[in-house]
PDB file of N, CA and C in Angstrom:
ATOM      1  N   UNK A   1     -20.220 -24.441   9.575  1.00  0.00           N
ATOM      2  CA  UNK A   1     -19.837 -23.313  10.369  1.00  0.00           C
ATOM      3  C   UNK A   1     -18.699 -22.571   9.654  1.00  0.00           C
ATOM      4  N   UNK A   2     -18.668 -21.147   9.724  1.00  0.00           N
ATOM      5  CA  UNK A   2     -18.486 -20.450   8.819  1.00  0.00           C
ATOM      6  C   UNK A   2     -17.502 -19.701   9.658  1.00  0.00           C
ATOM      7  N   UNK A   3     -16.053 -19.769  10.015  1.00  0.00           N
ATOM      8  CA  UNK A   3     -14.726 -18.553  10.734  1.00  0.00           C
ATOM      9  C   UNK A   3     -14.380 -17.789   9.735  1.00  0.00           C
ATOM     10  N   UNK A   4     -14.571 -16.568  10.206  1.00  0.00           N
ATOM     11  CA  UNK A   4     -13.154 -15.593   9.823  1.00  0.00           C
ATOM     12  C   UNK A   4     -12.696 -14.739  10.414  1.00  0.00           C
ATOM     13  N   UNK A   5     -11.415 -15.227   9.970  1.00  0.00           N
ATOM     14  CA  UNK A   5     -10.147 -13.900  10.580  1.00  0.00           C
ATOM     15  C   UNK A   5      -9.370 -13.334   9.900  1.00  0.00           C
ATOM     16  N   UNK A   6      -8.873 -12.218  10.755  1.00  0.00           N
ATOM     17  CA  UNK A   6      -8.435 -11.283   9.699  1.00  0.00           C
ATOM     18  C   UNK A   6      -8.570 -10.287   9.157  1.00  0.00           C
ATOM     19  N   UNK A   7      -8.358  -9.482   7.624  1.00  0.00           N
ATOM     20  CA  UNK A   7      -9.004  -8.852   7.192  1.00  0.00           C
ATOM     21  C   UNK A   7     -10.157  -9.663   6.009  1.00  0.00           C
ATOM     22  N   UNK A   8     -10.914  -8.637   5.650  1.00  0.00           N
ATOM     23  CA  UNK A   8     -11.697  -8.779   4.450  1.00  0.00           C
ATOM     24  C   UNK A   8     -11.640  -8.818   3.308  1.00  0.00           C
ATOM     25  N   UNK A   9     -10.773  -7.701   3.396  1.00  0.00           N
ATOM     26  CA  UNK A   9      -9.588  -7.624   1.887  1.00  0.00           C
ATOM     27  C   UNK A   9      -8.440  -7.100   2.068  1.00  0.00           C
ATOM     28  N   UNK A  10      -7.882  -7.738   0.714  1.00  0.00           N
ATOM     29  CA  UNK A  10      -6.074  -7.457   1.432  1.00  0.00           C
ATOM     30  C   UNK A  10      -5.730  -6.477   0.283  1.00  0.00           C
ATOM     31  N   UNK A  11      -6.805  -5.355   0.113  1.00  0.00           N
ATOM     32  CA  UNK A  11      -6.936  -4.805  -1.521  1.00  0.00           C
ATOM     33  C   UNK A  11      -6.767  -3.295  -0.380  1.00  0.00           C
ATOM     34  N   UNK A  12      -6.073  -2.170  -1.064  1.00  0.00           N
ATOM     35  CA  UNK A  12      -5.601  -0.986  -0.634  1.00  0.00           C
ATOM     36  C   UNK A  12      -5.014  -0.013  -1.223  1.00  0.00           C
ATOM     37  N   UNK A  13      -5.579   1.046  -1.371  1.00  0.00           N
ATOM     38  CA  UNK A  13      -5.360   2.443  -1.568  1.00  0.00           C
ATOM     39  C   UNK A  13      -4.776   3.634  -1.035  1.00  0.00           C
ATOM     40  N   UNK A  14      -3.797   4.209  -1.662  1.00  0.00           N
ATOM     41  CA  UNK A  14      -2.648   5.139  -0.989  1.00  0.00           C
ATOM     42  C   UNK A  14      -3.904   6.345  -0.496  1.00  0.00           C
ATOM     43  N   UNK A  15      -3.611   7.078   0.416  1.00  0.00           N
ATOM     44  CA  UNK A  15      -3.935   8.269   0.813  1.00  0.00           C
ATOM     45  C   UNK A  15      -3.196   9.592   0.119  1.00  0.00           C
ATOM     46  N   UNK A  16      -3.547  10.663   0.379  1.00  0.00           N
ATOM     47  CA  UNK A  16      -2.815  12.105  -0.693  1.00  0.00           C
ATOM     48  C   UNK A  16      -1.395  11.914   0.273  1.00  0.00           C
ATOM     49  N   UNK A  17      -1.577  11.681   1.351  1.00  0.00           N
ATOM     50  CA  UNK A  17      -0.283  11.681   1.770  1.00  0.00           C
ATOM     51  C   UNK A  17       0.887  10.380   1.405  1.00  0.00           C
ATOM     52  N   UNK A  18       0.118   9.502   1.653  1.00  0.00           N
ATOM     53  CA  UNK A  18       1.112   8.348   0.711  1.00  0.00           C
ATOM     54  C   UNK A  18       1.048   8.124  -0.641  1.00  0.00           C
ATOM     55  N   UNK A  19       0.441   8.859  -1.497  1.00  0.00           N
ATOM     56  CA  UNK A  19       0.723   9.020  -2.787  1.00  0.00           C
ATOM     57  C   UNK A  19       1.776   9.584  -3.112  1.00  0.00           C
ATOM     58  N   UNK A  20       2.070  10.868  -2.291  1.00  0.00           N
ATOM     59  CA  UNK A  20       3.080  11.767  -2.550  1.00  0.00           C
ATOM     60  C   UNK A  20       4.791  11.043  -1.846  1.00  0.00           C
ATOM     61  N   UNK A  21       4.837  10.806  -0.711  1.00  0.00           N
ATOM     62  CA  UNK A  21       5.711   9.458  -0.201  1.00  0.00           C
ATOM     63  C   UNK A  21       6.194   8.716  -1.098  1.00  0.00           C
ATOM     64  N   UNK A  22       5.019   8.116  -1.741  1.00  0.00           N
ATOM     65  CA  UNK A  22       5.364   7.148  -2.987  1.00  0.00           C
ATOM     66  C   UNK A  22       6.243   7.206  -3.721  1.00  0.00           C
ATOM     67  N   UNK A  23       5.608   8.242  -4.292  1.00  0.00           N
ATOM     68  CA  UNK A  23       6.169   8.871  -5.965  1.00  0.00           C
ATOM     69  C   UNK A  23       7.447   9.368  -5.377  1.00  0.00           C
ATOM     70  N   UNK A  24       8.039  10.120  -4.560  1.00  0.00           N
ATOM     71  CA  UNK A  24       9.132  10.552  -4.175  1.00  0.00           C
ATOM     72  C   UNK A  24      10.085   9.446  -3.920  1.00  0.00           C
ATOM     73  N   UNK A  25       9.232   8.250  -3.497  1.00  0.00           N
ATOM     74  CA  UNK A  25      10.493   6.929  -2.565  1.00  0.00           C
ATOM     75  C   UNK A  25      10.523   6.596  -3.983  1.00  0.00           C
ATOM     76  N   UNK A  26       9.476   6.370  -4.803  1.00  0.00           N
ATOM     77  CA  UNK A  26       9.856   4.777  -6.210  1.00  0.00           C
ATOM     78  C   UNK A  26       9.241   5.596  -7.258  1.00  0.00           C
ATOM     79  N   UNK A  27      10.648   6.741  -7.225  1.00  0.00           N
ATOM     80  CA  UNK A  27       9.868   7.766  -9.011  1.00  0.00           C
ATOM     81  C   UNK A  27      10.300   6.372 -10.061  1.00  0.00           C
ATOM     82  N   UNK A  28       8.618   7.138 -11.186  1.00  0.00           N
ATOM     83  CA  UNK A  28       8.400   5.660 -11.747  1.00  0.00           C
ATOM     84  C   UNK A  28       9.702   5.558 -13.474  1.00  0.00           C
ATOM     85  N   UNK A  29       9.685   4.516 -13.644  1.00  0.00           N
ATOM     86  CA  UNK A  29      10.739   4.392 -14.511  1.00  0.00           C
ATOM     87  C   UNK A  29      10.984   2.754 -14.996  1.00  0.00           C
ATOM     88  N   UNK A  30      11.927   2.389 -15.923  1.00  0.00           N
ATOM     89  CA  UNK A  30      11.764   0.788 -16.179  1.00  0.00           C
ATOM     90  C   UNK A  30      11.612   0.279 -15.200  1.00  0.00           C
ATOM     91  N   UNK A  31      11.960   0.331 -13.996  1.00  0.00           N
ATOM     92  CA  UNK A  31      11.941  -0.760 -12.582  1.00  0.00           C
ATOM     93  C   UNK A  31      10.503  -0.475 -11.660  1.00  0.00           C
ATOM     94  N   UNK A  32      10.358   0.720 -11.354  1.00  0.00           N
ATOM     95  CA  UNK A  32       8.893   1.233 -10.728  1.00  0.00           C
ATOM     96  C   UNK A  32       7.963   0.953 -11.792  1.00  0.00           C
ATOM     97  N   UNK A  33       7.096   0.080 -12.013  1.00  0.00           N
ATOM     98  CA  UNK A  33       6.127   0.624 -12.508  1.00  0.00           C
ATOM     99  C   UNK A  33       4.570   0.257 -11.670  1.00  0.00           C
ATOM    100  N   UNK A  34       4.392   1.063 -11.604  1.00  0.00           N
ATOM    101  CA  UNK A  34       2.747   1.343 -10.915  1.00  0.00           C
ATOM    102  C   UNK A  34       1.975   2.568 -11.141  1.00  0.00           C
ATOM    103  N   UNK A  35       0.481   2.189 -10.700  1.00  0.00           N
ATOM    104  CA  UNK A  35      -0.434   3.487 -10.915  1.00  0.00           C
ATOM    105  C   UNK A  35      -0.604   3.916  -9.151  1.00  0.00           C
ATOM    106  N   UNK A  36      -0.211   4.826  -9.161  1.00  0.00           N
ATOM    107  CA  UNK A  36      -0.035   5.438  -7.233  1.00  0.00           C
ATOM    108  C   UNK A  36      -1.737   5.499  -7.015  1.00  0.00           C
ATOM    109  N   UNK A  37      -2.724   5.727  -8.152  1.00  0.00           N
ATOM    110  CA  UNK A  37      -4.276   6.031  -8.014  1.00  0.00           C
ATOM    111  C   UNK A  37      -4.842   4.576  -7.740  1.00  0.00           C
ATOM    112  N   UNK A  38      -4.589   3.537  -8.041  1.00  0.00           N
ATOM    113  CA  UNK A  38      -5.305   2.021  -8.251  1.00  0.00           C
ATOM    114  C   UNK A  38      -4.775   1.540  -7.399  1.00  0.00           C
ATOM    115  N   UNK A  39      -5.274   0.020  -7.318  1.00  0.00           N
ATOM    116  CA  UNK A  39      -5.224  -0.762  -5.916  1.00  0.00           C
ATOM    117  C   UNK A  39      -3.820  -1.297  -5.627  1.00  0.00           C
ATOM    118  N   UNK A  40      -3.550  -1.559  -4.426  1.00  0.00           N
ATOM    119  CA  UNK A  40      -2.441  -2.805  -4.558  1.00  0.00           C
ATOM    120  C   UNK A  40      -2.573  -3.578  -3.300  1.00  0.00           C
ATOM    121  N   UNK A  41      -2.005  -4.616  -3.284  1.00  0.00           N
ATOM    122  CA  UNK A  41      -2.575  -5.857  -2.485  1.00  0.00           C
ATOM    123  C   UNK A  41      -1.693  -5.482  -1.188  1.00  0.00           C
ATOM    124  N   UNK A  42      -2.581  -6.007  -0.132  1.00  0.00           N
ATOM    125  CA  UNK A  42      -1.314  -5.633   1.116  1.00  0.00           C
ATOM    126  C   UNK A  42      -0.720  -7.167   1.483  1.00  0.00           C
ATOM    127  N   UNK A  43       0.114  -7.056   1.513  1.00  0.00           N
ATOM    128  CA  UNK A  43       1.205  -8.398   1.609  1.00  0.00           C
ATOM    129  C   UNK A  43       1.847  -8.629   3.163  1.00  0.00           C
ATOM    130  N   UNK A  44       1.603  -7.533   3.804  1.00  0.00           N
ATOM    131  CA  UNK A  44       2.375  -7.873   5.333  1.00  0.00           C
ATOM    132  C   UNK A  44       2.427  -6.144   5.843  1.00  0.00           C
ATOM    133  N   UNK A  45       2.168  -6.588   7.650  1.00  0.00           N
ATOM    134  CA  UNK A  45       1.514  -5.435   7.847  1.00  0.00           C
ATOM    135  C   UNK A  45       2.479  -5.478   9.551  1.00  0.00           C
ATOM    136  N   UNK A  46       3.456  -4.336   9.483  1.00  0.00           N
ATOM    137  CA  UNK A  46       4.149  -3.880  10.944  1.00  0.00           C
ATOM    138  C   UNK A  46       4.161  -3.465  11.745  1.00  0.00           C
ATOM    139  N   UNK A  47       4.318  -2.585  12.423  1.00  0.00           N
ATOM    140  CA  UNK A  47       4.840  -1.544  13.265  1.00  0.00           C
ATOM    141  C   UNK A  47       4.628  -0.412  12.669  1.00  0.00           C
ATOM    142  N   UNK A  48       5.771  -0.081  12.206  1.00  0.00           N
ATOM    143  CA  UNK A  48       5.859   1.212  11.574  1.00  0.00           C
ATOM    144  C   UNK A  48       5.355   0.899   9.980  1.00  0.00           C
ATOM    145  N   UNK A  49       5.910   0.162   9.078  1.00  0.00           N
ATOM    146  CA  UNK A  49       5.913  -0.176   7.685  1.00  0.00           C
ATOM    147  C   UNK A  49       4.651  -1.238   7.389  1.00  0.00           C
ATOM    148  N   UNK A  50       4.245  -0.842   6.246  1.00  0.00           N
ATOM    149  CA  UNK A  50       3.329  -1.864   5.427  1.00  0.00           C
ATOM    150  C   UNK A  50       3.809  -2.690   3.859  1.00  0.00           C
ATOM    151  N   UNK A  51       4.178  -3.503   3.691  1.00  0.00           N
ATOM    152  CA  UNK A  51       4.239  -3.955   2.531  1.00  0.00           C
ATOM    153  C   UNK A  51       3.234  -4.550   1.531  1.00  0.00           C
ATOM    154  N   UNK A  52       3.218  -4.230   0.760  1.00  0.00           N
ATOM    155  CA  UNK A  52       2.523  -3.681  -0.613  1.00  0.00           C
ATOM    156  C   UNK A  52       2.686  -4.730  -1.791  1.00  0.00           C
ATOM    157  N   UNK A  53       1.711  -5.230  -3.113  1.00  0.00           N
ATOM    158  CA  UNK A  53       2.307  -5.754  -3.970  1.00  0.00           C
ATOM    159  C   UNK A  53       1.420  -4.728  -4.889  1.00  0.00           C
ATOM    160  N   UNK A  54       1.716  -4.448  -6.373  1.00  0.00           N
ATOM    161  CA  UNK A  54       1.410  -3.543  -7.358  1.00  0.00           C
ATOM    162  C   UNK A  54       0.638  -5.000  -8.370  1.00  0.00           C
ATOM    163  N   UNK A  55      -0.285  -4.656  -9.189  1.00  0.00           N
ATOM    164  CA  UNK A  55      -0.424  -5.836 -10.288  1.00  0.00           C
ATOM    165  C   UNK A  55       0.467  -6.493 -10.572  1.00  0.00           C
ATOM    166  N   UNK A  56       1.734  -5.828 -11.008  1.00  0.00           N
ATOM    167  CA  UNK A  56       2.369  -6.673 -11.603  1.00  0.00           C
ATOM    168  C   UNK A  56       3.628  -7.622 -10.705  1.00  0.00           C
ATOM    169  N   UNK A  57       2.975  -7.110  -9.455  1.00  0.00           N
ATOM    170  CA  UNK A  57       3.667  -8.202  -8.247  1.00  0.00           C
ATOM    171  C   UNK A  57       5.097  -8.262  -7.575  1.00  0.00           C
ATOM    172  N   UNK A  58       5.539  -6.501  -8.004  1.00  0.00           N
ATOM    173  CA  UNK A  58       6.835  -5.905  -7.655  1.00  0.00           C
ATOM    174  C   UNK A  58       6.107  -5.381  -5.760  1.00  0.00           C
ATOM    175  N   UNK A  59       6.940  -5.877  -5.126  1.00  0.00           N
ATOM    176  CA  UNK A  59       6.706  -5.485  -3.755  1.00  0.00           C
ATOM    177  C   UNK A  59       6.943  -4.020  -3.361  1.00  0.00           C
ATOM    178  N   UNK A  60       6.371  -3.409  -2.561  1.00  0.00           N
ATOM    179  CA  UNK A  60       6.609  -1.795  -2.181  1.00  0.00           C
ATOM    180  C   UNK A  60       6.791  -2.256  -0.374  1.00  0.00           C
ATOM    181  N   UNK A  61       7.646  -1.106   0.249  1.00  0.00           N
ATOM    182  CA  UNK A  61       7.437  -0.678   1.215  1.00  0.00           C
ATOM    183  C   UNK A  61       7.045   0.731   1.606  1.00  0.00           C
ATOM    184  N   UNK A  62       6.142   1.218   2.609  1.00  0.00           N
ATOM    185  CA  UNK A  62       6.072   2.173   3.229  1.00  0.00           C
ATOM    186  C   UNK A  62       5.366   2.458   4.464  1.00  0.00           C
ATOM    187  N   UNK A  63       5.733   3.546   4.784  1.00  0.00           N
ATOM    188  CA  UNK A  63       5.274   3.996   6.616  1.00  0.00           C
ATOM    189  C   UNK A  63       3.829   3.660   6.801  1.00  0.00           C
ATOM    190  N   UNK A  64       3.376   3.500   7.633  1.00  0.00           N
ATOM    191  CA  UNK A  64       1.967   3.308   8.149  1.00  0.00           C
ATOM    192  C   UNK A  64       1.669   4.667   8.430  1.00  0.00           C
ATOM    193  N   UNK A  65       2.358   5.728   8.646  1.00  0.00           N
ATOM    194  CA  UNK A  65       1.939   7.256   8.820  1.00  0.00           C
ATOM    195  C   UNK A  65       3.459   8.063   8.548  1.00  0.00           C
ATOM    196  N   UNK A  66       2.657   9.419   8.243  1.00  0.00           N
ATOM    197  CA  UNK A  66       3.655  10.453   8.233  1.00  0.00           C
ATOM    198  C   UNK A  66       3.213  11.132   8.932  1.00  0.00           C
ATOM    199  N   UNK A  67       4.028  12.161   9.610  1.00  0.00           N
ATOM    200  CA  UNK A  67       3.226  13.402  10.448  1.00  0.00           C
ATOM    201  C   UNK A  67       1.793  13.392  10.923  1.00  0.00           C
ATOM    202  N   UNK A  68       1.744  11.944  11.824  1.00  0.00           N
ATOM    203  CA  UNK A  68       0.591  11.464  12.182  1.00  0.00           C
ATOM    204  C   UNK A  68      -0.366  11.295  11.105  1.00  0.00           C
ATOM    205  N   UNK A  69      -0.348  11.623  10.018  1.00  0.00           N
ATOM    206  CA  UNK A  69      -1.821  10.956   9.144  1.00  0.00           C
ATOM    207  C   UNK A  69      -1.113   9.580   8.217  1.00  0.00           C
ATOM    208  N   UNK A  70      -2.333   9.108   8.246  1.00  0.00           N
ATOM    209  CA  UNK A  70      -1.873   7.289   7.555  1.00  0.00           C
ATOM    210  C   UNK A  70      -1.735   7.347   5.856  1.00  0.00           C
ATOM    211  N   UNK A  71      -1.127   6.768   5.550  1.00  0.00           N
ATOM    212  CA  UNK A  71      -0.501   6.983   4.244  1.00  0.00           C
ATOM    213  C   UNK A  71      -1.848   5.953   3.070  1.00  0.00           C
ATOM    214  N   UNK A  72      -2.292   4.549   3.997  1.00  0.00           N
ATOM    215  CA  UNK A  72      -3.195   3.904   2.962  1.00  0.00           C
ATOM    216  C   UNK A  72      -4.456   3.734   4.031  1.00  0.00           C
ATOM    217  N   UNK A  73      -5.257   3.214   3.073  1.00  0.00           N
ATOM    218  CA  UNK A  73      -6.671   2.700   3.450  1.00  0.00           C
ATOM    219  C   UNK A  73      -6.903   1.380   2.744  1.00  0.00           C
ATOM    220  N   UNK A  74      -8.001   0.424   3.687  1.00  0.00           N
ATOM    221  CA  UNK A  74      -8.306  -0.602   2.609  1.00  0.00           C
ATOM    222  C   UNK A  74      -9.700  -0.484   2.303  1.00  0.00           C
ATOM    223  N   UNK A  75      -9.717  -0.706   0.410  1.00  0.00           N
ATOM    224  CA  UNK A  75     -10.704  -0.840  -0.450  1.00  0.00           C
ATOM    225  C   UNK A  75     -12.156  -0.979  -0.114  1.00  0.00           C
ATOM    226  N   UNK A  76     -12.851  -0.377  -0.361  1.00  0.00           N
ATOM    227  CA  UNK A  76     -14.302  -0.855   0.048  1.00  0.00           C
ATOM    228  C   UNK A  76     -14.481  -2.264  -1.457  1.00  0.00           C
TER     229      UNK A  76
END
């Protein structure tokens, strides 16, 4: 017998609106580094905030929405 809970994948993609969020909260540089276009893992999920890991396993935070539209989606 076969449970699951949860999600399906914990794999996720910024929206145009949380792309732009992004890049403004963590302009990229020696410490930021990520691609705002490619995946990143979702690590823990709030209220207001979602936390984020990038490949290389630097944690992000951000809003679950701005001006009512949602900032990510998860991966097909």
């Amino acid at each position: 017998m076969v449970i699951r809970a949860g999600l399906e994948s914990t794999k996720i993609v910024l929206t145009d609106v949380g792309k732009v969020w992004f890049v403004e909260a963590y302009p990229k540089g020696v410490v930021y580094e990520y691609d705002e276009d490619k995946f990143f893992d979702l690590k823990s999920m709030g209220a207001d905030f979602v936390e984020v890991l990038c490949p290389l396993g630097i944690p992000y935070r951000l809003p679950v929405c701005i001006d009512n539209e949602i900032t990510f989606k998860m991966a097909n």
